[in-house]
Protein backbone atom coordinates (compact mmCIF):
# COMPACT_ATOMS: atom_id res chain seq x y z
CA UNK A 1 82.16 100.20 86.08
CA UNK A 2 82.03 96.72 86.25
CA UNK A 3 83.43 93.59 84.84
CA UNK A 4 80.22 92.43 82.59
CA UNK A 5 80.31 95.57 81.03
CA UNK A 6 83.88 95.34 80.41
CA UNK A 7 83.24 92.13 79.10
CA UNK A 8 80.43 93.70 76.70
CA UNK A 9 82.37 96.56 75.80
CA UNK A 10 85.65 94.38 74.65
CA UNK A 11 83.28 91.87 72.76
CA UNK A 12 81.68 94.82 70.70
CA UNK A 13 84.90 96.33 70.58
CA UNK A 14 86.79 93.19 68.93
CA UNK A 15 83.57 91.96 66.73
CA UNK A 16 82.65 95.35 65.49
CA UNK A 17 78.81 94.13 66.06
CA UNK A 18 76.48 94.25 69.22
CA UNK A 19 74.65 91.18 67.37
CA UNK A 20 77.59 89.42 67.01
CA UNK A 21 78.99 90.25 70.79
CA UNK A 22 75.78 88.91 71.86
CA UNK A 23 76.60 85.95 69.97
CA UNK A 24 79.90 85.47 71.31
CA UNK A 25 78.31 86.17 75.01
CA UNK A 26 75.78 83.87 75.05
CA UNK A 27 73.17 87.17 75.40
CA UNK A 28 70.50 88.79 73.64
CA UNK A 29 71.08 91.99 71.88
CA UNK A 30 69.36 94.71 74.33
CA UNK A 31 71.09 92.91 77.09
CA UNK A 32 74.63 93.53 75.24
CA UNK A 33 73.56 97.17 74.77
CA UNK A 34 72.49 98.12 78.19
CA UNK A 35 75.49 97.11 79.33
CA UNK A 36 78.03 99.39 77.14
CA UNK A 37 74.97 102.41 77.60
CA UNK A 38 75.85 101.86 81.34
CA UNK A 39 79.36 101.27 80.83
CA UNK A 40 79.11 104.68 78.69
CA UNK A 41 77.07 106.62 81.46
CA UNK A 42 80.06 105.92 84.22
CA UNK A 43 82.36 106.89 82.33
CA UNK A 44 80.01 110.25 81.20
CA UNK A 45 81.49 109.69 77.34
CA UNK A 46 80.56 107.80 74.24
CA UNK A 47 82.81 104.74 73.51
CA UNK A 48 81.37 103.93 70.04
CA UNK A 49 80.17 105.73 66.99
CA UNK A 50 77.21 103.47 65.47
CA UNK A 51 77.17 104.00 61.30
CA UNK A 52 74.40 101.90 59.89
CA UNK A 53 74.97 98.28 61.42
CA UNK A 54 78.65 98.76 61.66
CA UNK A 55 80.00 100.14 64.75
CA UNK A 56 83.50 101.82 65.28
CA UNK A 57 85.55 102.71 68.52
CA UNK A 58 85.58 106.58 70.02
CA UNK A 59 88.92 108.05 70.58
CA UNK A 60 87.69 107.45 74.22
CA UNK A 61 87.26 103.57 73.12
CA UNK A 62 90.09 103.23 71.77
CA UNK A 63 91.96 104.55 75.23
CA UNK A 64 89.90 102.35 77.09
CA UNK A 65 90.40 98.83 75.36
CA UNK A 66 93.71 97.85 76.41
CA UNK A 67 93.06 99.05 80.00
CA UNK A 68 90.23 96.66 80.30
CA UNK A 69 91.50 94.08 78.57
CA UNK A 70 93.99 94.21 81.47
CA UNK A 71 91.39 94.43 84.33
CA UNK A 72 89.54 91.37 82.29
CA UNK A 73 92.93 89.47 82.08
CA UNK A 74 93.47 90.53 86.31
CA UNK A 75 90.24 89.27 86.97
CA UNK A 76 90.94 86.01 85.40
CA UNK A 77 93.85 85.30 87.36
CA UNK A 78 92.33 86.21 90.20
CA UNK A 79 89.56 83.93 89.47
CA UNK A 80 92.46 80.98 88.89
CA UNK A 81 94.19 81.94 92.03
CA UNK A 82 91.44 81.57 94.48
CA UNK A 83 89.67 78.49 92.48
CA UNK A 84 93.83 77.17 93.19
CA UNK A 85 93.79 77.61 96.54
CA UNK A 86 90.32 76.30 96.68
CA UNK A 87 91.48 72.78 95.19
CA UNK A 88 95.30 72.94 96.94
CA UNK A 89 96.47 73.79 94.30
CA UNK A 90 100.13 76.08 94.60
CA UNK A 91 101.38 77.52 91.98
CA UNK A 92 103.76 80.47 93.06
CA UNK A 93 105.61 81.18 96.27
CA UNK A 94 108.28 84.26 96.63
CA UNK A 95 110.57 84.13 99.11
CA UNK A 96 113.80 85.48 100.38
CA UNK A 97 116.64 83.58 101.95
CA UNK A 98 120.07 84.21 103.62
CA UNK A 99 122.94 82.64 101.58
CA UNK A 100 124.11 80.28 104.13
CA UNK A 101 120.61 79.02 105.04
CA UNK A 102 120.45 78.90 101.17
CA UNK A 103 123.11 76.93 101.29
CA UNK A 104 122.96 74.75 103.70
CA UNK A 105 119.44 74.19 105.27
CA UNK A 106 116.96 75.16 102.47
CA UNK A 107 117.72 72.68 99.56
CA UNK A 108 115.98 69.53 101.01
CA UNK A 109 112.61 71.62 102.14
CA UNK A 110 112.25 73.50 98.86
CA UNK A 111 112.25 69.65 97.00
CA UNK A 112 110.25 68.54 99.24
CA UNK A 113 107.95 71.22 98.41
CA UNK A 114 108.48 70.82 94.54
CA UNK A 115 107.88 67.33 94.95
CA UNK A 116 104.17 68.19 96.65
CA UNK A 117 103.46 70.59 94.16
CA UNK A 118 105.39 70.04 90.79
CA UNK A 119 104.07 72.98 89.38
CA UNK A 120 105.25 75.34 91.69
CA UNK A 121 107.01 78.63 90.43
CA UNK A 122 109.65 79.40 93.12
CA UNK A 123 111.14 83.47 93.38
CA UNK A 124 113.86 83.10 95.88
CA UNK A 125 115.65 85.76 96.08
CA UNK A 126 119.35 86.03 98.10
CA UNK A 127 119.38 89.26 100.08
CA UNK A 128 121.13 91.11 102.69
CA UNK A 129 119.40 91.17 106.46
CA UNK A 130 117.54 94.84 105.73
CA UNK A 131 116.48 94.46 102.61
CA UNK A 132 115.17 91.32 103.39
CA UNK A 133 112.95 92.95 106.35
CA UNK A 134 112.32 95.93 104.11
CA UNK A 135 110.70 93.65 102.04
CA UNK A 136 108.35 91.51 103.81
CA UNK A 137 107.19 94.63 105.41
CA UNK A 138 106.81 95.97 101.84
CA UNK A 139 104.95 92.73 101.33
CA UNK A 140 106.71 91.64 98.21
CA UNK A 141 107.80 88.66 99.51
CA UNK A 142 105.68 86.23 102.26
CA UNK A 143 108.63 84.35 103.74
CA UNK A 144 112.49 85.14 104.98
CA UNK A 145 114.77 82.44 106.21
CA UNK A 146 117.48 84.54 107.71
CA UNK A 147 119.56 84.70 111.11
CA UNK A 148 116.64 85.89 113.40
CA UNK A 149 117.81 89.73 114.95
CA UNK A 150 117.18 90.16 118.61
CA UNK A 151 115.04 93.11 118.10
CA UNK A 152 112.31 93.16 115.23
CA UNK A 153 109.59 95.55 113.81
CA UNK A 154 106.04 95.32 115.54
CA UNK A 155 104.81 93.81 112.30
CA UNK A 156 106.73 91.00 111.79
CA UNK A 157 106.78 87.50 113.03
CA UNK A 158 109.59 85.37 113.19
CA UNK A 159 109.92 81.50 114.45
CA UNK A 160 113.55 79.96 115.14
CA UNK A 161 113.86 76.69 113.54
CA UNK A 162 117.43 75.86 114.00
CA UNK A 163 120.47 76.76 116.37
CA UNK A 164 123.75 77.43 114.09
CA UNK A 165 126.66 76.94 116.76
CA UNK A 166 129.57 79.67 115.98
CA UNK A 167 133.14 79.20 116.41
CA UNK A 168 136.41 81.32 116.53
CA UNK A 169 138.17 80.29 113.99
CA UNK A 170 142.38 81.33 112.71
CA UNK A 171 144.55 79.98 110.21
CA UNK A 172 146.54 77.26 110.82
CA UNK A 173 150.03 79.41 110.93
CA UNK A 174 148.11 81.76 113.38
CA UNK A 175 149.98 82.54 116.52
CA UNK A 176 147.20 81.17 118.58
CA UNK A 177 146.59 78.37 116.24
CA UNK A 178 149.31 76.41 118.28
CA UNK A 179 147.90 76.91 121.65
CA UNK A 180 147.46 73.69 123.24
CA UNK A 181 145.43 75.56 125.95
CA UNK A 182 142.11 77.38 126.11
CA UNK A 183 142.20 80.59 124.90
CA UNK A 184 141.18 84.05 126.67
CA UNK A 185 138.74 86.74 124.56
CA UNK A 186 141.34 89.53 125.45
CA UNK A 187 143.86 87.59 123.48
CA UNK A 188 141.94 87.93 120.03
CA UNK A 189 142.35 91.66 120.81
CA UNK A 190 145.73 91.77 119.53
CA UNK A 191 145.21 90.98 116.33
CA UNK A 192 142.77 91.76 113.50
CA UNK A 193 139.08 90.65 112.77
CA UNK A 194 137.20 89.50 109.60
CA UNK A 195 133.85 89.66 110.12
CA UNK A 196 130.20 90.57 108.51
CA UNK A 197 128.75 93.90 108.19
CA UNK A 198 127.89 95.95 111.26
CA UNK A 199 124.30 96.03 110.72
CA UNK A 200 124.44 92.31 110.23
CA UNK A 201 122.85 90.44 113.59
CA UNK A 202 126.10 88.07 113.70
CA UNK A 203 128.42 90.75 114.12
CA UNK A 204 126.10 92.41 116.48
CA UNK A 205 126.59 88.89 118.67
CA UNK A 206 130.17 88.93 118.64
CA UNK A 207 130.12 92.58 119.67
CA UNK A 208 128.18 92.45 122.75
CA UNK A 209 130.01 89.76 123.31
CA UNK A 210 133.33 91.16 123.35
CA UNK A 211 131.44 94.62 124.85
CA UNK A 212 130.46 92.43 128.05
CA UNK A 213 133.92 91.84 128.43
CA UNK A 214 134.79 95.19 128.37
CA UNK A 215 136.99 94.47 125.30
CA UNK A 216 137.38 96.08 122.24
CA UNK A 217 137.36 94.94 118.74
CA UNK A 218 139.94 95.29 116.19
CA UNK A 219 137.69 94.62 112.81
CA UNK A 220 139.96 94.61 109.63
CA UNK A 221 137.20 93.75 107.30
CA UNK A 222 133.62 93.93 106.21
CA UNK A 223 132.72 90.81 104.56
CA UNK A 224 129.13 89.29 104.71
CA UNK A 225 129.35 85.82 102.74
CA UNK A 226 130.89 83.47 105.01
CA UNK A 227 132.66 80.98 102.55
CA UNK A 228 134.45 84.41 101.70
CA UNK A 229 135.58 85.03 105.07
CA UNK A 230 136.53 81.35 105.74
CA UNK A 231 139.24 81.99 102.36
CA UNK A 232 140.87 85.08 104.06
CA UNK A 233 141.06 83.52 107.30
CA UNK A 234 142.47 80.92 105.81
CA UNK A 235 145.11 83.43 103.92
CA UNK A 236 146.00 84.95 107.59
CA UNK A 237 144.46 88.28 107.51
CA UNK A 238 142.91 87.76 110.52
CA UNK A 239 140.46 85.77 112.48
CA UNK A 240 136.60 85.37 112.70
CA UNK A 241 133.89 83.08 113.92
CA UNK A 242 131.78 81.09 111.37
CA UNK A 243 128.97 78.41 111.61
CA UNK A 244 130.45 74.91 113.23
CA UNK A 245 128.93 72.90 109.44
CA UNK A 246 131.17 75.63 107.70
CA UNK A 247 134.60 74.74 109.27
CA UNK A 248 136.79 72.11 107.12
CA UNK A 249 140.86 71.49 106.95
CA UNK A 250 141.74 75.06 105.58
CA UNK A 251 141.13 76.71 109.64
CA UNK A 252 141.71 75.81 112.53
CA UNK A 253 139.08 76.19 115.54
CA UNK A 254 139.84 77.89 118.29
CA UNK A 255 138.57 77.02 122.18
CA UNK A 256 137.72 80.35 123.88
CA UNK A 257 137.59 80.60 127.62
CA UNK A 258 134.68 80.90 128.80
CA UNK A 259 133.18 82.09 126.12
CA UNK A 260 130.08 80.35 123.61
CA UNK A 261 128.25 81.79 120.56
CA UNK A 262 125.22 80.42 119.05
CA UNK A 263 123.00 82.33 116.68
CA UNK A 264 119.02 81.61 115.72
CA UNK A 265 117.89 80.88 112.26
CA UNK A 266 114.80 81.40 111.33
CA UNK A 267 111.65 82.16 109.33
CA UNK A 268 110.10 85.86 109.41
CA UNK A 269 106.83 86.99 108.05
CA UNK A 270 104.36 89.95 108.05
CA UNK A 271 102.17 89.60 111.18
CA UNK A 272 98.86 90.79 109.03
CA UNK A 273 99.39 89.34 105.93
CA UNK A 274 97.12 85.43 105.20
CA UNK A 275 99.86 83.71 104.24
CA UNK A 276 99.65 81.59 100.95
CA UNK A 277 99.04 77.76 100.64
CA UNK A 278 102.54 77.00 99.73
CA UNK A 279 104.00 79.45 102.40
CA UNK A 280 101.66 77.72 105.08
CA UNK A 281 102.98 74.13 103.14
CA UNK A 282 106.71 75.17 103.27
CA UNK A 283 106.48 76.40 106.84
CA UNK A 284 105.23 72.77 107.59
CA UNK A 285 107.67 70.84 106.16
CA UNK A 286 110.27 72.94 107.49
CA UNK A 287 109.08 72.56 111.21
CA UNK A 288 108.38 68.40 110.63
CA UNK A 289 112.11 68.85 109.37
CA UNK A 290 113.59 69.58 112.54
């Protein structure tokens, strides 16, 4: 089966005339025919009945028409995707993106890339750190801007593009928020922690942290968006650490002895997957932007 005899099959199919399908082709008559006879041979069944010069669709026509009306249509856009790419053209780009990197890094590289290509159709998509992987590895989605995890699947690629600074933060009516001193790790064990989801590589920072220590840690909560955690902080349920830009007059920052987080942020890909024109484009203006 291939696509000219699709082509044929679909043009006899819609004009009820091999004439007039050879018309519509640009072809001579025979040349029409041989290709539905051939079309009909693969397929081992007749796909029209011919009654005088009128011809009429098989049940096993009829069955096939919409299917290769879709194989025509997937051909086409193929055809428009490569002839795109060809001429630098971009015209779609999925992508997947942590909500703080959303938030605060991604806005100015994403014009920047509208601006390049104006008709761009962006799918970003906010998701948590294992779906995210789940799904480049999946290959639904080229690119993931999230906090890079220490440990990552043989497949994937990932390239740190900026350091996020993190800092223990209380509310202002905290018992340590009045500390005019530096303040020891062991102290924080007293009291309660808000902080993201186990699985999440921030939390796994603080952990180690406080495991290299030999300290425990008192979690109270499970909360993975940040501004959240910042607002119940902020209420006094506890304390947490959250990205330096984050902090404004609602905490108060806390100076921990000895003691200095930093996370990576980062891109991720598939390591065998060609990636697109745009993702190649945004991966280039989000390195210049550094």
């Amino acid at each position: 089966m291939d696509h000219h005899s699709l082509e044929a099959f679909l043009a006899v199919a819609d004009s009820g005339s091999f004439s007039r399908a050879a018309e519509k082709l640009f072809l001579t008559q025979p040349a029409v025919s041989k290709r539905v006879a051939n079309l009909e041979s693969s397929l081992d069944t007749k796909l029209f009945d011919r009654i005088g010069r009128e011809v009429y669709l098989t049940e096993s026509g009829r069955l096939l028409v919409d299917r290769a009306s879709r194989i025509m249509e997937d051909i086409r856009d193929a055809r428009q995707a490569i002839r795109q790419h060809s001429s630098g053209e971009v015209t779609h780009l999925g992508l997947a993106s942590s909500h703080h990197i959303g938030l605060h890094y991604l806005g100015p590289i994403l014009r920047q890339l509208v601006d390049r290509y104006p008709q761009v159709d962006l799918d970003l998509q906010f998701l948590e750190s294992e779906q995210t992987l789940d799904a480049i590895l999946r290959r639904d989605l080229e690119l993931a801007f999230i906090t890079l995890p220490v440990v990552l699947h043989r497949d994937l690629v990932k390239e740190r593009l900026w350091s996020d600074p993190l800092c223990f933060v209380v509310s202002h009516d905290h018992p340590l928020a009045a500390s005019q001193r530096r303040v020891r790790l062991n102290e924080l064990v007293q009291f309660r922690a808000i902080l993201p989801d186990s699985t999440t590589t921030t939390f796994r920072l603080v952990q180690q942290t406080f495991e290299r220590h030999h300290l425990p840690l008192n979690r109270c909560l499970a909360v993975n968006y940040l501004e959240t955690i910042r607002t119940l902080v902020a209420s006094g349920l506890g304390w947490s650490v959250l990205p330096q830009r984050l902090l404004d007059e609602s905490v108060a920052q806390l100076d921990i002895e000895q003691v200095q987080l930093m996370r990576q942020l980062g891109v991720i890909h598939h390591r065998q997957r060609t990636l697109s024109r745009g993702a190649q484009a945004l991966l280039d203006i989000a390195r210049r932007a550094l």
